[in-house]
Protein backbone atom coordinates (compact mmCIF):
# COMPACT_ATOMS: atom_id res chain seq x y z
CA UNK A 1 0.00 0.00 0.00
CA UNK A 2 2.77 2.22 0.98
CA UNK A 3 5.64 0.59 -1.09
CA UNK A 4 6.81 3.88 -3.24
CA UNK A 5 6.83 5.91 -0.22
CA UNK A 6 9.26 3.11 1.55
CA UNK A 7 11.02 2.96 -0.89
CA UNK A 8 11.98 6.57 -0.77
CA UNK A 9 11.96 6.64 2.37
CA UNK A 10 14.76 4.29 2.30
CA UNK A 11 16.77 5.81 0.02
CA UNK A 12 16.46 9.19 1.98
CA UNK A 13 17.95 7.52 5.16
CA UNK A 14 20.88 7.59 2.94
CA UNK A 15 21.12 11.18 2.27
CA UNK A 16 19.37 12.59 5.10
CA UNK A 17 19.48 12.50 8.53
CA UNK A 18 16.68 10.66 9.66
CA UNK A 19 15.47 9.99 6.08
CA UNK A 20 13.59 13.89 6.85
CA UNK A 21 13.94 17.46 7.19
CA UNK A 22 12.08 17.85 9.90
CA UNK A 23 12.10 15.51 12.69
CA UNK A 24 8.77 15.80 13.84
CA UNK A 25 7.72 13.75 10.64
CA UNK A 26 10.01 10.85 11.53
CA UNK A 27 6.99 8.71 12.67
CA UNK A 28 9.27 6.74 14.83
CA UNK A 29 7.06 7.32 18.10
CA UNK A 30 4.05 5.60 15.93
CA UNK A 31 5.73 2.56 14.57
CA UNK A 32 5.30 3.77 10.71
CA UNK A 33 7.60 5.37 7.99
CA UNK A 34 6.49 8.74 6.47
CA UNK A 35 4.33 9.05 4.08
CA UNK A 36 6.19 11.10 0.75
CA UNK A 37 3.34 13.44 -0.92
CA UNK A 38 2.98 13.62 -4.41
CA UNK A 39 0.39 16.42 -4.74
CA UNK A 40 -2.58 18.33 -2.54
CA UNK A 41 -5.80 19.56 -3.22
CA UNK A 42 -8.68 21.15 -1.00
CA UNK A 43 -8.55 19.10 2.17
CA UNK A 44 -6.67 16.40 0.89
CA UNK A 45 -3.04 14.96 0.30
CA UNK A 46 -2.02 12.11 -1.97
CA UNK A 47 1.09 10.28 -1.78
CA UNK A 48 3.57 8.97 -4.01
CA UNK A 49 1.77 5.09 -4.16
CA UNK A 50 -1.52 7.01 -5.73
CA UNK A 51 -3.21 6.81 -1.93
CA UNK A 52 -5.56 9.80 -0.99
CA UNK A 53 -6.20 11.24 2.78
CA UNK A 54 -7.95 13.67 4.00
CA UNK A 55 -5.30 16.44 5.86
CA UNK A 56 -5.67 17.14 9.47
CA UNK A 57 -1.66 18.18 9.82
CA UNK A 58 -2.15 21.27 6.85
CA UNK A 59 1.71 21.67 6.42
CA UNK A 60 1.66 21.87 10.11
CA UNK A 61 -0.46 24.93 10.40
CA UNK A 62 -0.35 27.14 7.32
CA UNK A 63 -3.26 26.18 4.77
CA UNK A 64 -5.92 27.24 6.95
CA UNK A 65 -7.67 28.12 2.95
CA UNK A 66 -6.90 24.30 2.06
CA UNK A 67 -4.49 23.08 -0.67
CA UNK A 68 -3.53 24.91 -3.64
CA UNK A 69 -6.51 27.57 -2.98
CA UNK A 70 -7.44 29.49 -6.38
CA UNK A 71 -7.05 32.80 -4.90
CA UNK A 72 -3.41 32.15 -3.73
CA UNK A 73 -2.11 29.86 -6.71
CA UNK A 74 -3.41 33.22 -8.36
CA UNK A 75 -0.65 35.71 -6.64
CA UNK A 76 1.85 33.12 -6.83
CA UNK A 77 1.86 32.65 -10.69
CA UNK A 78 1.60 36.43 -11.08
CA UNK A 79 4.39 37.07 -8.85
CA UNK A 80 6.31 34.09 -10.26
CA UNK A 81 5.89 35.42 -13.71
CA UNK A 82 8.18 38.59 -12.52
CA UNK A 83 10.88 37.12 -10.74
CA UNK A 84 11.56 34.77 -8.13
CA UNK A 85 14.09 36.61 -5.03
CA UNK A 86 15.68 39.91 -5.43
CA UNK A 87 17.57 40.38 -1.72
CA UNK A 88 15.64 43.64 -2.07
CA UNK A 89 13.11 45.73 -1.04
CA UNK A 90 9.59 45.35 -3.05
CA UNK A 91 6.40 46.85 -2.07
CA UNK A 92 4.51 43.03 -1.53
CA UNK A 93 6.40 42.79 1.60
CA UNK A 94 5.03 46.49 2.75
CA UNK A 95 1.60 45.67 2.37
CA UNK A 96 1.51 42.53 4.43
CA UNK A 97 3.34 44.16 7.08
CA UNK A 98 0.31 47.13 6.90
CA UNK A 99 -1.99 43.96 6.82
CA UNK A 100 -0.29 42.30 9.97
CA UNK A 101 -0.28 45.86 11.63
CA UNK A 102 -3.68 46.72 10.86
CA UNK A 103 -4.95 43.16 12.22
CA UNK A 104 -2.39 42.55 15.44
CA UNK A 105 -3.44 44.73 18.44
CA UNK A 106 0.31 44.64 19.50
CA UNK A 107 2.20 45.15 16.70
CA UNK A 108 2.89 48.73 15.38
CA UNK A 109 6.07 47.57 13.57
CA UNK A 110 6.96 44.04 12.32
CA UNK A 111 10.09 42.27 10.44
CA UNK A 112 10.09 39.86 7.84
CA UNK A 113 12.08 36.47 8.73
CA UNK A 114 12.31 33.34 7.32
CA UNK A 115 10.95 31.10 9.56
CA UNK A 116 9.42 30.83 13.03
CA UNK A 117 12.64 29.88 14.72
CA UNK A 118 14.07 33.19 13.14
CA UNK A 119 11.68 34.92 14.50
CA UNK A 120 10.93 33.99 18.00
CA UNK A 121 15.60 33.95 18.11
CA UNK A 122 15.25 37.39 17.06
CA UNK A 123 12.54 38.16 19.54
CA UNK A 124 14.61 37.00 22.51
CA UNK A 125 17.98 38.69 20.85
CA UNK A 126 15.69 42.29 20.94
CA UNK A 127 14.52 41.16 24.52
CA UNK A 128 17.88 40.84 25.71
CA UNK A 129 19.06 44.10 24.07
CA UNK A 130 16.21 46.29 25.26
CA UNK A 131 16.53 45.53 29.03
CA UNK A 132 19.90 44.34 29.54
CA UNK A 133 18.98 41.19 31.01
CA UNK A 134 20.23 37.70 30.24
CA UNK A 135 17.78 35.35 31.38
CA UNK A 136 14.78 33.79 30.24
CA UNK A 137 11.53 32.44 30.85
CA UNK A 138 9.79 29.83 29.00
CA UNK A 139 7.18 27.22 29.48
CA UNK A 140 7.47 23.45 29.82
CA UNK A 141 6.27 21.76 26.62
CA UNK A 142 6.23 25.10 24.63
CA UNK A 143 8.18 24.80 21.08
CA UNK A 144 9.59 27.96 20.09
CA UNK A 145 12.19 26.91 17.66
CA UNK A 146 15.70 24.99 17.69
CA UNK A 147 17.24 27.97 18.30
CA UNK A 148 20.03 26.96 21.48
CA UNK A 149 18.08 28.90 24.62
CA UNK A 150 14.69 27.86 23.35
CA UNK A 151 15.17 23.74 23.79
CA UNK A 152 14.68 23.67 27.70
CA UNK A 153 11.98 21.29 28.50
CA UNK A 154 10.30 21.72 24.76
CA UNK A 155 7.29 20.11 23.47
CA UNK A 156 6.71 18.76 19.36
CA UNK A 157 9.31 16.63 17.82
CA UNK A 158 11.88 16.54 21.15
CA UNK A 159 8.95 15.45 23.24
CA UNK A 160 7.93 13.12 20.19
CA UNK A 161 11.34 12.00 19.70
CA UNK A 162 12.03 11.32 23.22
CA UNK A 163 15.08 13.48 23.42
CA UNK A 164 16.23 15.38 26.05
CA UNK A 165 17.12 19.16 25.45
CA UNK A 166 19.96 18.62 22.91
CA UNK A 167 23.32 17.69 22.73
CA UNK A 168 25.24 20.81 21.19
CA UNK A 169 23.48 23.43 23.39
CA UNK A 170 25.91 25.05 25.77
CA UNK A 171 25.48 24.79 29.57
CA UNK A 172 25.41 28.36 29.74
CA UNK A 173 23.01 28.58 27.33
CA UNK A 174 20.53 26.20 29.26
CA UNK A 175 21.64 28.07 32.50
CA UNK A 176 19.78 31.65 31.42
CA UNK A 177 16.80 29.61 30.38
CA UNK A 178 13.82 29.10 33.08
CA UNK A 179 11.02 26.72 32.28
CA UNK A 180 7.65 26.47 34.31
CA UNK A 181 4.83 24.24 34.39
CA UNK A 182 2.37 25.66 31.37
CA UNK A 183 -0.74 27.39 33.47
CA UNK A 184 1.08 27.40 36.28
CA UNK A 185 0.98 31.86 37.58
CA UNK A 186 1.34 31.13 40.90
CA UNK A 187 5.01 29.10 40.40
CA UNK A 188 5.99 31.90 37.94
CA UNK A 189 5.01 34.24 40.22
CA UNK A 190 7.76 33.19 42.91
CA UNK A 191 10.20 32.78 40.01
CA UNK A 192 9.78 36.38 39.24
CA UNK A 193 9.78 37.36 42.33
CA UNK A 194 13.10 35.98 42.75
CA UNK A 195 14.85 36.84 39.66
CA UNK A 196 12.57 39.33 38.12
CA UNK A 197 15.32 42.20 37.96
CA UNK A 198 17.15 39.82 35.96
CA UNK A 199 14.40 38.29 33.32
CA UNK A 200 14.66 39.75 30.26
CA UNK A 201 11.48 38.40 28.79
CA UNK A 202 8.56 35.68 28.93
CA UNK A 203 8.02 33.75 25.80
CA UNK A 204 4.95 31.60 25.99
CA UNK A 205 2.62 29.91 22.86
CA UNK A 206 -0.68 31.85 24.49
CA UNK A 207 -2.34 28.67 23.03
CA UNK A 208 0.04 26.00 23.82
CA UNK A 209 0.06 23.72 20.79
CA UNK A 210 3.52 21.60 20.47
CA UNK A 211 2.53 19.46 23.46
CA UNK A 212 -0.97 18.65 21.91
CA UNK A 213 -3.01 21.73 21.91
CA UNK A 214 -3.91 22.59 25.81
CA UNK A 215 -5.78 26.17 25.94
CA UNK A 216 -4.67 28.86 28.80
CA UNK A 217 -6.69 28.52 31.91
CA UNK A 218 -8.82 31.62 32.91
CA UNK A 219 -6.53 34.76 34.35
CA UNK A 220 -3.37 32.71 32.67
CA UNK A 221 -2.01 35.35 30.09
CA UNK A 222 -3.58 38.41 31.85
CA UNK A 223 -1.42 37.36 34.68
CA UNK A 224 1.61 36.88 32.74
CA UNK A 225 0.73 40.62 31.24
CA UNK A 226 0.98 41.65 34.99
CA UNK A 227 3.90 40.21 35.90
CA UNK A 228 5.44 41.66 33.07
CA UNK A 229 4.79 44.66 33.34
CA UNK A 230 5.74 45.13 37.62
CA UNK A 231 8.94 43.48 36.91
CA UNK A 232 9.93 45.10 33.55
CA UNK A 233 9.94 41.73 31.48
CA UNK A 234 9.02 41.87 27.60
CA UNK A 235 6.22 40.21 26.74
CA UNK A 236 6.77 37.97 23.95
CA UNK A 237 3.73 36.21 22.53
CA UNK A 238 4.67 33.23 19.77
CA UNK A 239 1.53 33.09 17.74
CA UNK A 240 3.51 30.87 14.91
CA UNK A 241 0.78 28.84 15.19
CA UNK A 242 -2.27 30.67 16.41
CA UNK A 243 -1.70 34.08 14.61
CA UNK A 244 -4.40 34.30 12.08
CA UNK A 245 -5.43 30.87 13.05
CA UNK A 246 -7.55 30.82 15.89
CA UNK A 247 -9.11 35.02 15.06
CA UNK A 248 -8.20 37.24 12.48
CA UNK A 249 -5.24 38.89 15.08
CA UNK A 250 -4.50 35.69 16.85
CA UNK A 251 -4.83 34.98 20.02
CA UNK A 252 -3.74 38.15 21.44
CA UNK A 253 -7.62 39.39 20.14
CA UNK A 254 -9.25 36.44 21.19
CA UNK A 255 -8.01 36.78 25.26
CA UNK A 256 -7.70 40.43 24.86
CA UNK A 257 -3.75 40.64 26.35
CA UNK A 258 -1.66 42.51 24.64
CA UNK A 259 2.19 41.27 24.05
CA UNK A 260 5.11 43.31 24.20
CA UNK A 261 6.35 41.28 20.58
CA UNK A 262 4.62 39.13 18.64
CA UNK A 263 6.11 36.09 16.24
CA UNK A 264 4.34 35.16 13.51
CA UNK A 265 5.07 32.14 10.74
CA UNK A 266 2.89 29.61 8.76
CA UNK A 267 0.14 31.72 7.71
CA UNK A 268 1.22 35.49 6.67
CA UNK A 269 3.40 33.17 4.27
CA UNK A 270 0.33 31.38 3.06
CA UNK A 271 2.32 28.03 3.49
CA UNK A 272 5.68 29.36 2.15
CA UNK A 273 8.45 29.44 4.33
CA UNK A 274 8.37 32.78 5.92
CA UNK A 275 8.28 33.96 9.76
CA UNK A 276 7.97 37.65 11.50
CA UNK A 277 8.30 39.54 14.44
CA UNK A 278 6.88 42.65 15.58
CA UNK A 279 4.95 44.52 18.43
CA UNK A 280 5.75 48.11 19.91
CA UNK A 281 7.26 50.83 18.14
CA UNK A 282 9.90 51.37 21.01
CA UNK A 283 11.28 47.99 21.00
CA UNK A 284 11.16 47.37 17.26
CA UNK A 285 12.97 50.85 16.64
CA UNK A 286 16.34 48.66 18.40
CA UNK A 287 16.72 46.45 15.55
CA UNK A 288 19.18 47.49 13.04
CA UNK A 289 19.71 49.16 10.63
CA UNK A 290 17.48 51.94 12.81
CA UNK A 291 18.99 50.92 16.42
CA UNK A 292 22.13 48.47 17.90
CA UNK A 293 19.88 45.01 18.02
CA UNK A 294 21.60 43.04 14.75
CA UNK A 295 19.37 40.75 12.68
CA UNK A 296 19.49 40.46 9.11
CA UNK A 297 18.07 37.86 6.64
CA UNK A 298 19.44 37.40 2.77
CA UNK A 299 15.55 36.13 1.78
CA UNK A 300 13.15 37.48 4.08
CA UNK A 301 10.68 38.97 2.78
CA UNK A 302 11.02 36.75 -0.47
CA UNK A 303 8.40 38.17 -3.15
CA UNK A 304 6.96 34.74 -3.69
CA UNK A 305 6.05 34.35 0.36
CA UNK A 306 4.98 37.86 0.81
CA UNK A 307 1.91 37.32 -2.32
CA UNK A 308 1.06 34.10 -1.05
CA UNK A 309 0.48 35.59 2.73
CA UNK A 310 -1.15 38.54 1.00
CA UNK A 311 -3.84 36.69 -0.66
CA UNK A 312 -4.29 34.22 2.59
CA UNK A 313 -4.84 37.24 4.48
CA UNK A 314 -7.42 38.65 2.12
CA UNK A 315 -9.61 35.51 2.50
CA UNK A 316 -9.08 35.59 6.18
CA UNK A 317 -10.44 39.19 6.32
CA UNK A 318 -13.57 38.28 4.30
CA UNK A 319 -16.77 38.40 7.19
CA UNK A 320 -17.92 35.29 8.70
CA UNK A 321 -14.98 33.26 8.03
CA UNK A 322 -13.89 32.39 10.94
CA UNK A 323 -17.22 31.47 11.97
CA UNK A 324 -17.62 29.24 9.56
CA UNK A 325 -14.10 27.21 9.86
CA UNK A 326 -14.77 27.38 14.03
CA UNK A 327 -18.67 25.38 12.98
CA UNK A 328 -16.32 22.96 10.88
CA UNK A 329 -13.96 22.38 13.51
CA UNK A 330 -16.52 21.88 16.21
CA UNK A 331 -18.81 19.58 14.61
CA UNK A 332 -15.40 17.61 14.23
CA UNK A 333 -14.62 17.52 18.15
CA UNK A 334 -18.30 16.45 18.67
CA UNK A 335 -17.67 13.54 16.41
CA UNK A 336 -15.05 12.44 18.01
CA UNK A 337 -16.11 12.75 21.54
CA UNK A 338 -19.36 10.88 21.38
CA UNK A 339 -17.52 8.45 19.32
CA UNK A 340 -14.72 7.78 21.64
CA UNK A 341 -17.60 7.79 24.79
CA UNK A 342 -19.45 5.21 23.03
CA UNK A 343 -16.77 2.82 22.37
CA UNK A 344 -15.55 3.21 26.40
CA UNK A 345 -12.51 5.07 24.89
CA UNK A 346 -11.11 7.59 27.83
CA UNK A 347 -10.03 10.39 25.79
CA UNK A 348 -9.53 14.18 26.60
CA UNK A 349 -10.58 16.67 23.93
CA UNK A 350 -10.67 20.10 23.15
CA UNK A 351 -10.65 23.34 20.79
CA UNK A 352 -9.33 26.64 20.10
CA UNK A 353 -10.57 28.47 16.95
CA UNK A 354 -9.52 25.56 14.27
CA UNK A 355 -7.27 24.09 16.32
CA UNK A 356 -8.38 20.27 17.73
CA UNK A 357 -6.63 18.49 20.23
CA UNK A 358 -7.26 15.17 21.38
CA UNK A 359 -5.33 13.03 23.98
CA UNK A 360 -5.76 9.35 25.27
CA UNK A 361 -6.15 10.42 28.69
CA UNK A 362 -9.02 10.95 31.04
CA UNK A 363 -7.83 14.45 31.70
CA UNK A 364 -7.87 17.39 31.67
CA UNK A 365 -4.70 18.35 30.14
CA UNK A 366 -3.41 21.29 31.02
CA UNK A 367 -0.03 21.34 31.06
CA UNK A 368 2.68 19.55 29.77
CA UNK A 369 2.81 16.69 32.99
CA UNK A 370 -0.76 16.21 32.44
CA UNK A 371 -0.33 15.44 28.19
CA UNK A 372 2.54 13.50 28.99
CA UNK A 373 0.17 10.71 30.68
CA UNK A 374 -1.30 10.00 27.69
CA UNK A 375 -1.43 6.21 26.22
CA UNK A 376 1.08 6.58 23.66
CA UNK A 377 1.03 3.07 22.38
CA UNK A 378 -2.84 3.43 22.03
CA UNK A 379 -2.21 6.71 20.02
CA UNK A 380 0.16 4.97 17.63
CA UNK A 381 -2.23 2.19 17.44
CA UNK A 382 -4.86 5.53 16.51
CA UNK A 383 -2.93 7.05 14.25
CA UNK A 384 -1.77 3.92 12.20
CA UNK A 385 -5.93 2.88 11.72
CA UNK A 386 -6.89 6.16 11.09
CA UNK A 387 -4.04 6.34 8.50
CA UNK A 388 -5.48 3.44 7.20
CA UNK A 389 -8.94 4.07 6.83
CA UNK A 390 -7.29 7.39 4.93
CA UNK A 391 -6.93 10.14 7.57
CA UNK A 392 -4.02 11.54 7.63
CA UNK A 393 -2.86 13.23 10.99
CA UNK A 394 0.29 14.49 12.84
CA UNK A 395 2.22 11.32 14.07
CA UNK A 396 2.24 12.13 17.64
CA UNK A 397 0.62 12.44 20.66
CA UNK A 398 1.70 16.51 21.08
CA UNK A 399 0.79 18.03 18.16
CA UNK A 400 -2.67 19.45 17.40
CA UNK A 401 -5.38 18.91 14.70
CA UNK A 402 -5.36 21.63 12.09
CA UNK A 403 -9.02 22.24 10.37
CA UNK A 404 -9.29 23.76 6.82
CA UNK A 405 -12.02 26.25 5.10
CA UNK A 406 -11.55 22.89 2.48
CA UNK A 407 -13.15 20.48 5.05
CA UNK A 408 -16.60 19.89 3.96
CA UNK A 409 -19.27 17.84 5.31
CA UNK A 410 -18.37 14.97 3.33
CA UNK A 411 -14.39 14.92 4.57
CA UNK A 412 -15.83 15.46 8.25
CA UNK A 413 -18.03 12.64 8.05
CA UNK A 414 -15.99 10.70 6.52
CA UNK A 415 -13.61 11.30 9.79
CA UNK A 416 -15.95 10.58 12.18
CA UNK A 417 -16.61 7.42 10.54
CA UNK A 418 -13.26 6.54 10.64
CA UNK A 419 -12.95 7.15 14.18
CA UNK A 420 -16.24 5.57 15.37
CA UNK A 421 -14.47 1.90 13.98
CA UNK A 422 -11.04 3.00 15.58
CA UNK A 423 -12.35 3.97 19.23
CA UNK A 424 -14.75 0.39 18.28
CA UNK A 425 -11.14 -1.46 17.65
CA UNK A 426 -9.28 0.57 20.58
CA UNK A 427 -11.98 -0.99 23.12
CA UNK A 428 -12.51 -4.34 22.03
């Protein structure tokens, strides 16, 4: 069924680490190979055997629109048809920064990276340079990147992967990182009360979703706001995920906190690699060429990413469409809760915007101790019959469900269906 993609797959381990470029789609914790994809449409993938599944893992985030939408295949042949990367100003990558300004409460200047790591590196870098502070503060199970101070106690493909930290990151470098217990205020509230003077900034994902997607609990970020602010901390929201995902202006408009910086990815570049950071004028005036903060990137802002975020962003902006993807999404999670309580299954579920988590747990989840009970040989056994029956979902335990605008009735029945016989299998 799979043999093309093994055989790839094969030959890759040759060439590539891993066989992959990015770990988290090892499949390892699952028991599988990856799957290679040929070609995507709508809500769908198919691979390189001729196999079709319907696409809960949306390039990880980005095609919130669904494959190959008209509107942004559109802008990309158009831009295409001009040239591909200059390593120079054009005016595509000024009006999705006016776009990301005009939507983001937070951000009244923003910066054009190549990727989320970039960004959320660059965010701490400014951090550091704007207070004169060292340390750190993070939150366990929260993936910001690969970047060196950012792999304390992360979530995604280290958690997936089993590995612990990294070898390569310098002791110093883990020694001005502090990570606490996701949801946790009253812990972080002692940590800054001990070292406050000396934090340079808070990163947190306000919607955690590299350790499976676990929402903040009430008070959560408006306390983190707080403690910010008394102690002189940055802010630094990573909205990678969430921003434009779970509300037009992520999820800084949906819990109504307001970030110090923002870092963006996945959707401004409509799924092309492309990442940002931005938030108040003050801070982002630092960052050279205008102030003393270096960071520089030969592609960002690449023509190509900027009119593929562009037209994402239009369709995003067009009323009622959020409302409609959140129906989509929780007509899903319905599914799949009365289908895992009628086979016995003890699952915990839940949803942000179009975001779906699900973990094979009683619950609740809500930090990264709590996900980390999960039955991960009864997930692997999940995703493998599910993969079967042609759903096609993140291959592991911490990552989140991504729904599409492409998701119709027909692909979310078709799910449910799929899961009703899995939960049926899971209990006998």
């Amino acid at each position: 069924m799979y043999d093309v993609s093994k055989r790839l797959f094969e030959r890759a381990q040759q060439l590539i680490p891993g066989g992959v470029n990015s770990p988290v789609r090892a499949c390892r914790a699952v028991g599988t190979h990856p799957l290679f994809i040929s070609r995507a449409e709508g809500c769908r993938l198919f691979d390189a055997d001729g196999n079709a599944f319907i696409d809960y893992v949306g390039s990880w985030g980005p095609m919130i629109l669904g494959h190959r939408h008209p509107a942004v295949v559109e802008a990309l042949l158009h831009t295409l048809a001009k040239g591909t990367s200059y390593g120079a100003p054009t005016d595509l990558e000024v009006e999705l920064a006016q776009m990301v300004v005009d939507a983001v409460p937070s951000v009244e200047k923003v910066r054009m990276v190549n990727s989320g790591t970039e960004a959320t590196m660059s965010a701490i870098r400014l951090a550091r340079g704007a207070t004169g502070r060292e340390m750190i503060v993070k939150f366990d199970g929260c993936y910001h990147g690969h970047a060196d101070s950012l792999l304390v106690s992360a979530g995604s493909g280290v958690a997936t992967l089993a590995i612990a930290g990294s070898p390569g990151v310098p002791q110093s470098f883990v020694d001005h990182t502090i990570s606490v217990p996701y949801n946790n205020l009253p812990l972080l509230e002692q940590v800054m009360g001990a070292k406050g003077d000396r934090i340079a900034a808070v990163i947190v994902e306000p919607v955690a979703g590299n350790m499976g997607l676990v929402p903040p609990v009430p008070g959560f970020l408006q306390g983190l706001r707080e403690l910010c602010h008394q102690y002189g901390s940055v802010l630094i929201f990573d909205e990678v995920m969430t921003g434009f995902r779970v509300a037009y202006g992520g999820a800084q408009t949906l819990y109504g906190v307001t970030p110090d910086l923002t870092c963006f990815g996945k959707i401004i570049g409509g799924g092309l690699p492309v990442g940002a950071y931005g938030g108040r004028r003050d801070l982002m005036d630092q960052v050279a060429p205008q102030g003393p903060v270096y960071q520089a990137g030969t592609l960002s802002g690449n023509p190509l990413a900027m009119a593929a975020g562009i037209a994402t962003l239009k369709e995003l902006s067009k009323p009622g469409f959020y409302d409609a993807l959140e129906q989509t999404c929780q007509g899903l999670l319905e599914g799949m809760r009365q289908a895992a309580h009628k086979a016995g299954v003890a699952v915990s579920t839940d949803r942000v915007g179009s975001m779906l988590g699900l973990f094979f747990t009683p619950g609740p989840v809500r930090n990264f101790e709590d996900a980390k009970r999960s039955d991960l040989k009864r997930f692997a056994i999940y995703y493998q019959q599910m993969l079967a029956r042609g759903i096609y979902l993140a291959p592991s335990q911490f990552e989140a469900f991504f729904v599409s605008a492409a998701h119709d009735a027909l692909a979310i029945g078709k799910t449910i269906q799929a899961a009703e016989a899995v939960f049926g299998l899971l209990a006998a």
